[in-house]
Protein backbone atom coordinates (compact mmCIF):
# COMPACT_ATOMS: atom_id res chain seq x y z
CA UNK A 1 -5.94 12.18 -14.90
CA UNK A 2 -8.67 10.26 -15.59
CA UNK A 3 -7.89 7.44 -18.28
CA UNK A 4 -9.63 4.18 -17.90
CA UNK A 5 -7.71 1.19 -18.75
CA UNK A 6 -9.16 -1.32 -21.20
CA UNK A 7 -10.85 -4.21 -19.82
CA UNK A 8 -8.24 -6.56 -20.66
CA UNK A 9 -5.46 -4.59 -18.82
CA UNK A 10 -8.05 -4.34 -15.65
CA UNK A 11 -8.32 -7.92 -15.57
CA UNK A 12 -4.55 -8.96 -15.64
CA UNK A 13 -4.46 -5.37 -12.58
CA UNK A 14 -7.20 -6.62 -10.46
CA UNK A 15 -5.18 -9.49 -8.44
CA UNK A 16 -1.97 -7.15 -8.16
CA UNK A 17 -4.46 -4.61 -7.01
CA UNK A 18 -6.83 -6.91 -4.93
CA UNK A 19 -3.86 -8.82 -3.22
CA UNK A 20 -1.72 -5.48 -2.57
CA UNK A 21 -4.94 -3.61 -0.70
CA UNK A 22 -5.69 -6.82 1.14
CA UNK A 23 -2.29 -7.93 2.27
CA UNK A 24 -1.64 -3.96 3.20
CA UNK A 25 -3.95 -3.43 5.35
CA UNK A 26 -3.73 -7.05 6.90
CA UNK A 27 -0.51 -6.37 7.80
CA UNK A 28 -1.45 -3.19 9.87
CA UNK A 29 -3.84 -5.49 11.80
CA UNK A 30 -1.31 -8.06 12.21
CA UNK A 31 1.46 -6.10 14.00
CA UNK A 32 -1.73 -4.30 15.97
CA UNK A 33 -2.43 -7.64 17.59
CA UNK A 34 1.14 -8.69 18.18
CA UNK A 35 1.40 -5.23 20.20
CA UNK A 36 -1.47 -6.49 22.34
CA UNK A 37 -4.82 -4.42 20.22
CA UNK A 38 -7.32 -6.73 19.20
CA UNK A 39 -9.39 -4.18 17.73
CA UNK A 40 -9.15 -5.18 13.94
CA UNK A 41 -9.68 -9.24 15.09
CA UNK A 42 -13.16 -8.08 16.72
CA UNK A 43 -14.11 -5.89 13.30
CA UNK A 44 -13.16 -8.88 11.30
CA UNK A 45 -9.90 -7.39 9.82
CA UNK A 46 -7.60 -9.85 11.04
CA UNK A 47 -8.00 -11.84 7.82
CA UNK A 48 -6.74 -12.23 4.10
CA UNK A 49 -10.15 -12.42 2.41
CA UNK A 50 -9.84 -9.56 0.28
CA UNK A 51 -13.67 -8.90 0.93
CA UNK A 52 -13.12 -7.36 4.15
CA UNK A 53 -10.59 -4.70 3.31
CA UNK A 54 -11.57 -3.39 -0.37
CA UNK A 55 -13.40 -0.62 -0.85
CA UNK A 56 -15.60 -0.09 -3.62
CA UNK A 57 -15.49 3.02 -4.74
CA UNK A 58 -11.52 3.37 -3.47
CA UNK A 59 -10.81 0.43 -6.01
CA UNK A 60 -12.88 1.74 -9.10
CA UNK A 61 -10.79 5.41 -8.62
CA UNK A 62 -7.47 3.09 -8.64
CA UNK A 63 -8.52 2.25 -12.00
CA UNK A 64 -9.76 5.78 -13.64
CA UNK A 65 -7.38 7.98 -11.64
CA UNK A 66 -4.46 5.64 -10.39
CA UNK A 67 -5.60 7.03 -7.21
CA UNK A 68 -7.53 5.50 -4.35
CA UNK A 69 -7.74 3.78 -0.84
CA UNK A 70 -9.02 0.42 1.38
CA UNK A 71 -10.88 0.53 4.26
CA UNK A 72 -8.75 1.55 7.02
CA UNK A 73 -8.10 -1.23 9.53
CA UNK A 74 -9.42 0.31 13.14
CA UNK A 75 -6.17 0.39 15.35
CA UNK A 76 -6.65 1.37 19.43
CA UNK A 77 -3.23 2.37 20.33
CA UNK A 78 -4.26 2.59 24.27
CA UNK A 79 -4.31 -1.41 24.08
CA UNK A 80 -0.43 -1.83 22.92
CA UNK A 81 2.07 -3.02 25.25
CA UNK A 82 4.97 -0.44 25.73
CA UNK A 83 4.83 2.76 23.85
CA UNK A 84 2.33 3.90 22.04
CA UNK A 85 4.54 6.18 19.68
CA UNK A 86 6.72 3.33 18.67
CA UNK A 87 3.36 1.03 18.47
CA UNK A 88 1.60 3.23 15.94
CA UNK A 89 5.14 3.44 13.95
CA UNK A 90 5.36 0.22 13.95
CA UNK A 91 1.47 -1.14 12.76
CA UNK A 92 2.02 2.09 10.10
CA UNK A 93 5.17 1.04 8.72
CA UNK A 94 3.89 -2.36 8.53
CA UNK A 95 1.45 -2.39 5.59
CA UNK A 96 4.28 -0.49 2.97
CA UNK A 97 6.90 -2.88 4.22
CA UNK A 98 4.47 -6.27 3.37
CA UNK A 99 3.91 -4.40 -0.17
CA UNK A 100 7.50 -4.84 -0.69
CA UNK A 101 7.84 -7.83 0.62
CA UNK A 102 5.43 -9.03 -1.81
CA UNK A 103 6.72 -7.18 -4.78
CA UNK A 104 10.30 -9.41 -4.17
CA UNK A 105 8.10 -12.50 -3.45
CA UNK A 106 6.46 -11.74 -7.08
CA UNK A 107 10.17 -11.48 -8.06
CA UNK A 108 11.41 -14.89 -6.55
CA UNK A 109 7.89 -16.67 -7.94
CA UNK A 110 8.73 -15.50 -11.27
CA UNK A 111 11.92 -16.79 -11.60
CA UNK A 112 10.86 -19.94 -10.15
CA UNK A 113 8.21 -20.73 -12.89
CA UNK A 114 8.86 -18.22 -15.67
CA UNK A 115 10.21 -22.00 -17.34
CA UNK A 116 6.06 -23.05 -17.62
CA UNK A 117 5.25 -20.15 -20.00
CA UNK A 118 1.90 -19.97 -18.45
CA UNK A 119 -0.86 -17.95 -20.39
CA UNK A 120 -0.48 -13.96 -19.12
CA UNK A 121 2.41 -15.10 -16.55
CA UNK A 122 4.62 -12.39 -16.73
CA UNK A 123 1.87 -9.49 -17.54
CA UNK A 124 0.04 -10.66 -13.74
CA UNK A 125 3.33 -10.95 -11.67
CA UNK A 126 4.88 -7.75 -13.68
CA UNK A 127 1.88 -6.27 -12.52
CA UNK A 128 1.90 -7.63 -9.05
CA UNK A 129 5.61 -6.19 -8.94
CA UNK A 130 4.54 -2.95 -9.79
CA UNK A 131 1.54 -1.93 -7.96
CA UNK A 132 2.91 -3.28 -4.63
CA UNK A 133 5.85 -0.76 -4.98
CA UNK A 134 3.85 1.84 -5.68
CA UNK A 135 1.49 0.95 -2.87
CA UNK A 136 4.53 0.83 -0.73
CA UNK A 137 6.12 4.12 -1.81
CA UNK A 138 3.28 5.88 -2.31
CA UNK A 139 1.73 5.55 1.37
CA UNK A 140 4.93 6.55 2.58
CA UNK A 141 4.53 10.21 1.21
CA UNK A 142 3.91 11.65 5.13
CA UNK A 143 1.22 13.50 4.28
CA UNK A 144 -2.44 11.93 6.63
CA UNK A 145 -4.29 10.37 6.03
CA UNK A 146 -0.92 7.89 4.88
CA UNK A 147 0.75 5.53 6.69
CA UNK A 148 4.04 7.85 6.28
CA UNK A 149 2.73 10.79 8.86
CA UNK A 150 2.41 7.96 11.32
CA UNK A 151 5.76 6.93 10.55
CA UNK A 152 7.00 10.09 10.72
CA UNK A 153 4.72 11.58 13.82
CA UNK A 154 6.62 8.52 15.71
CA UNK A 155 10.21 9.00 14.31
CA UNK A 156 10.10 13.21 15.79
CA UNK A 157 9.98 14.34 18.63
CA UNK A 158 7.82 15.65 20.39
CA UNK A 159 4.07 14.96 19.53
CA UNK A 160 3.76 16.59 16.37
CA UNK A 161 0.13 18.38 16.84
CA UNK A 162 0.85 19.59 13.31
CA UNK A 163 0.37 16.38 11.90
CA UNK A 164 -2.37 15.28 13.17
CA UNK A 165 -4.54 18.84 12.51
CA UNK A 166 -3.20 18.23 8.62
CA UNK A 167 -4.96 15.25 8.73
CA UNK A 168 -8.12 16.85 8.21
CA UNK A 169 -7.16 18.38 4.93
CA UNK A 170 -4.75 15.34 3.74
CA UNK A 171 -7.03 13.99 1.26
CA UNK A 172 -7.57 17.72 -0.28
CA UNK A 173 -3.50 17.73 -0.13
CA UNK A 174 -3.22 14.62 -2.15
CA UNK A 175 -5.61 15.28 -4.91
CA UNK A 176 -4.19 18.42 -5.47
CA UNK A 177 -0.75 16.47 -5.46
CA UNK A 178 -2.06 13.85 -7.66
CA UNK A 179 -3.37 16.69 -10.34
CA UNK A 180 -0.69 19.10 -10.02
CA UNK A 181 1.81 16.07 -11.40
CA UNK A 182 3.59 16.24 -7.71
CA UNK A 183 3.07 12.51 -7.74
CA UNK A 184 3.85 11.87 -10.82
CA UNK A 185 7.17 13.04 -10.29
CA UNK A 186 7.76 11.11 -7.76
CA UNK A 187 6.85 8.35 -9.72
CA UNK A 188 9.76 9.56 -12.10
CA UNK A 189 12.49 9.92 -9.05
CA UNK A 190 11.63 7.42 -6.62
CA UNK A 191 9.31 4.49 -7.74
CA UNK A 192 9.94 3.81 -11.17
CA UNK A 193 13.68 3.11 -10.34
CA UNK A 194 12.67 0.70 -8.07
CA UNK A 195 10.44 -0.80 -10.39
CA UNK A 196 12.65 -1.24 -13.31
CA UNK A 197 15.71 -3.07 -10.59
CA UNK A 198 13.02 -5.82 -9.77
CA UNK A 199 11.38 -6.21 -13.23
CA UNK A 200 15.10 -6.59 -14.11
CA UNK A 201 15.90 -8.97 -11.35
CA UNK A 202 13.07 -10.94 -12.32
CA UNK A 203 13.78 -10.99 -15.88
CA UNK A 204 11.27 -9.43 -17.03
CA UNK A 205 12.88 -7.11 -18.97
């Protein structure tokens, strides 16, 4: 579980991993204001300076365990316009859909100036590829405190009291997920498919 990368490997991880984090939970602020919440502007959230949204010790357990979180950008659903269900869905699915939007960016940039053989080039954007899909993928696993029981919570009906009284044993859930090998499997299935189809479209491999 724990198996800390060499310091050369964190260095060519630390943008992917900085800009994924950042851009994630940006996004969640982003579609909060559009809906009408101004709650993450007014805690300073509403920004791209990594700064705001990295946490700490949730980066530094990204490194030893592959495991680990941001700071969660505050979200008031009572100040959206229109539903609140299909607000929350929307602010939740926001941050996975920006990490794959910037995986396919990294793509696109690659293949744009893979032609300047720039020193460690392909190792960052591989790298940017990769983390922002598992970012994505991962916080889609609808377990709380993830972005994917939101998603889910406003896909069913009803209001889904289940969910949100799992929430305060999600984190135990996902460690014992992440030790068990449960996430490593879907590693296996899901994300290192998608992985290989956009290292491959980039040319990368």
């Amino acid at each position: 579980m724990f198996d800390l990368p060499s310091l050369h490997d964190i260095a060519l991880m630390l943008p992917a991993i900085v800009l994924g984090l950042t851009f994630h939970e940006y996004a969640h602020g982003l579609v909060a204001h559009w809906l009408g919440d101004d709650t993450a502007r007014l805690h300073g959230r509403l920004t791209i300076n990594p700064a705001a949204h990295v946490d700490p010790v949730g980066l530094i357990l990204l490194f030893l365990a592959g495991f680990g979180w941001a700071k969660p950008v505050p979200v008031n659903p009572l100040r959206f316009k229109g539903d609140m269900r299909r607000g929350m869905l929307l602010v939740s699915l926001a941050g996975p859909a920006m990490n794959l939007l910037m995986a396919v960016a990294a793509v696109v940039v690659y293949r744009a100036l893979a032609g300047l053989q720039l020193p460690y080039f392909t190792l960052i954007m591989a790298y940017i590829i990769q983390i922002n899909v598992v970012l994505a993928i991962f916080n889609l696993i609808p377990i709380p405190p993830l972005d994917g029981s939101k998603i889910l919570a406003g896909l069913l009906p009803g209001r889904q009291e289940w969910l949100y009284h799992l929430e305060s044993y999600g984190m135990i859930v996902l460690i014992l997920l992440v030790v068990s090998g449960a996430i490593g499997f879907i590693f296996k299935i899901i994300i290192t498919p998608v992985i290989i189809a956009l290292l491959s479209l980039a040319g990368i491999i």
